[in-house]
Protein backbone atom coordinates (compact mmCIF):
# COMPACT_ATOMS: atom_id res chain seq x y z
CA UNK A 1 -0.45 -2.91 15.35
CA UNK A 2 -0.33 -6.51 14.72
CA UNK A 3 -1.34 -7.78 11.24
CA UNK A 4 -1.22 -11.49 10.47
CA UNK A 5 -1.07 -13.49 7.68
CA UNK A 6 -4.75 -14.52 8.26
CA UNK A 7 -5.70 -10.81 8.21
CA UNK A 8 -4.15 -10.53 4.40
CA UNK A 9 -5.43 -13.84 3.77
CA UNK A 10 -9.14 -12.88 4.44
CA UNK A 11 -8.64 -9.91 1.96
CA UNK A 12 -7.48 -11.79 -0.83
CA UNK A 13 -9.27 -13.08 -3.06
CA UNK A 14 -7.27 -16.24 -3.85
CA UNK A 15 -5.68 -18.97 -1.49
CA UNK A 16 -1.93 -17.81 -0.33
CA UNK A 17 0.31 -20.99 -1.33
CA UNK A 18 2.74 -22.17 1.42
CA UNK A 19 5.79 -20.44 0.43
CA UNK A 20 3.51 -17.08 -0.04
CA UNK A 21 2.58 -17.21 3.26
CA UNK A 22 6.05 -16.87 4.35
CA UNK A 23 6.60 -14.10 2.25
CA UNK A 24 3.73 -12.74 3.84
CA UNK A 25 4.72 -12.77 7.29
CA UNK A 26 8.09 -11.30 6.06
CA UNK A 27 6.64 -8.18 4.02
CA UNK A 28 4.06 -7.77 6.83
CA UNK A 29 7.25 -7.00 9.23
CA UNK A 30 8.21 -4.49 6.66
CA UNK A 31 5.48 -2.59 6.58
CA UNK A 32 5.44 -2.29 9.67
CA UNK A 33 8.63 -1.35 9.85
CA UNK A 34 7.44 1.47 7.24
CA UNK A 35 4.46 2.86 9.56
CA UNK A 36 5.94 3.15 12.12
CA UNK A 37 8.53 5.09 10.78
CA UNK A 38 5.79 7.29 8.57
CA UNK A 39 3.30 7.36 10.94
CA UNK A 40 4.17 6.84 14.62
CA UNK A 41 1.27 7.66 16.10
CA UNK A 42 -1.40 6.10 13.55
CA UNK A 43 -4.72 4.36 15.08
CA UNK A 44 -3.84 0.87 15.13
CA UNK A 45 -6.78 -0.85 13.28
CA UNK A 46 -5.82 2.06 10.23
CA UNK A 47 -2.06 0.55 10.24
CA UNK A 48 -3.42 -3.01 10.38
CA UNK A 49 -5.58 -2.08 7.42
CA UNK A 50 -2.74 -0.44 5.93
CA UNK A 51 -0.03 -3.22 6.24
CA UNK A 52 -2.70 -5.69 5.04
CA UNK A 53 -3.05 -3.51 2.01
CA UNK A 54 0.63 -3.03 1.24
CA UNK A 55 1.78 -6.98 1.35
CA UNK A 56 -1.64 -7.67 -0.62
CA UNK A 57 -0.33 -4.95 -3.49
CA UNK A 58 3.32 -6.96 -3.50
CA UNK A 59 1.93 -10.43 -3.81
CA UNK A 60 -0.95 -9.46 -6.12
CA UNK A 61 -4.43 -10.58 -4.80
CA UNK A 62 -5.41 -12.76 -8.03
CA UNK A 63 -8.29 -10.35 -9.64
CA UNK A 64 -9.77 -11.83 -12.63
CA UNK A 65 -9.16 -8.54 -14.29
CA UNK A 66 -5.64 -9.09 -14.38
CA UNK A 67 -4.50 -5.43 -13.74
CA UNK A 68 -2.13 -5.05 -10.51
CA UNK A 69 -3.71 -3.43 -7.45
CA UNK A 70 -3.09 0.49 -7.58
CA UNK A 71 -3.74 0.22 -11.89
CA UNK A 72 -5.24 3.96 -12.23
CA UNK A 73 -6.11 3.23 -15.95
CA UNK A 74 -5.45 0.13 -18.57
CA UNK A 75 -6.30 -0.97 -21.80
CA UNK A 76 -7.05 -3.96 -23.18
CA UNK A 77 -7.20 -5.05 -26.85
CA UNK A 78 -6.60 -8.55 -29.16
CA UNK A 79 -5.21 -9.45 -31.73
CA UNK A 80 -1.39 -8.53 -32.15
CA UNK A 81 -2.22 -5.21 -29.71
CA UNK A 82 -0.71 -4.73 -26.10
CA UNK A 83 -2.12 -4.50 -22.95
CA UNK A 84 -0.98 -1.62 -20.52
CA UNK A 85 -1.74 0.01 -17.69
CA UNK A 86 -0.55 3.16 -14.83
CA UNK A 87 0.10 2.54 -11.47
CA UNK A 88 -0.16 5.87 -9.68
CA UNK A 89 -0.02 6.84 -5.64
CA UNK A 90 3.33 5.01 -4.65
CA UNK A 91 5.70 1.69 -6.40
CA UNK A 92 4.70 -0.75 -8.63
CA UNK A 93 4.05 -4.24 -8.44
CA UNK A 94 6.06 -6.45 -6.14
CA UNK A 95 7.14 -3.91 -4.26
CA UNK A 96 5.77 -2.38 -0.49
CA UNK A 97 4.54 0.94 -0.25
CA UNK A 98 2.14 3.44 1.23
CA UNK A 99 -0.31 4.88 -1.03
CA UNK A 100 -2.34 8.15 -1.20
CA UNK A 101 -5.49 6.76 0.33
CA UNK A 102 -3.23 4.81 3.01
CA UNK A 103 -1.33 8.03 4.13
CA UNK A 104 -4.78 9.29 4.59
CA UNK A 105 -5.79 5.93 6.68
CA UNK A 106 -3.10 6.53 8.79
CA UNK A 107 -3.93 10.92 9.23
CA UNK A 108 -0.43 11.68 7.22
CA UNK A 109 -2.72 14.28 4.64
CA UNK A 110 -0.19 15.67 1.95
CA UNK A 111 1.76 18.16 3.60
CA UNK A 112 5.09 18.98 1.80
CA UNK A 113 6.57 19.46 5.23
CA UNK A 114 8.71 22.95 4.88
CA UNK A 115 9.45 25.45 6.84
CA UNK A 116 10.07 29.40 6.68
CA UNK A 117 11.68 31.84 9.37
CA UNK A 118 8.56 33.83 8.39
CA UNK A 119 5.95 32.05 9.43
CA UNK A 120 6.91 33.13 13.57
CA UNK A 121 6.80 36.96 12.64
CA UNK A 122 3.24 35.87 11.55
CA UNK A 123 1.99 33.69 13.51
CA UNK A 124 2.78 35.57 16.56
């Protein structure tokens, strides 16, 4: 897999300043750090996708809606009223992680991952 700060850039919807772009290159070596440990044997244009997506949620991709990427549900009101919203499916803003939707990109699905003695009498 080899994601590139063009590849983020061209899924933005704003410019990436200079320093940004750094930052960029930096979180996109993270995340791949993270797939490959989560996913080892993902299809590479699904972790490309997927790193593109996670640096994109830390730097914020400059909607006009102003809600972070991952916001499940917000509000919005005027007029000495707050403005909120839920981030569900992994971290928050700023930070790298893979989603629900990107563990399904990558063929994780939502196993639990346990185990009982069991199972062999079973499954024999």
């Amino acid at each position: 897999m080899v994601a590139t700060v063009s590849d983020v850039q061209a899924r933005m919807l704003r410019t990436l300043s200079a320093d940004e772009k750094a930052l960029a290159a930096q979180l996109l070596g993270d995340a791949c750090v993270m797939i490959r440990a989560t996913a080892p044997n993902a299809d590479a244009q699904a972790a490309k996708v997927v790193a593109c997506r996670m640096v994109i949620r830390a730097l914020g991709d400059g909607e006009a809606g102003g809600y972070p990427i991952g916001a499940t549900q917000g509000s919005r009101t005027a007029l000495g009223y707050s403005e909120s919203f839920t981030i569900s499916g992994g971290g928050g803003t700023g930070e790298l992680y893979v989603s629900k939707s990107d563990r399904k990109l990558l063929g994780l699905g939502n196993s639990i991952g346990s185990y009982s003695p069991a199972q062999e009498l079973v499954c024999k």
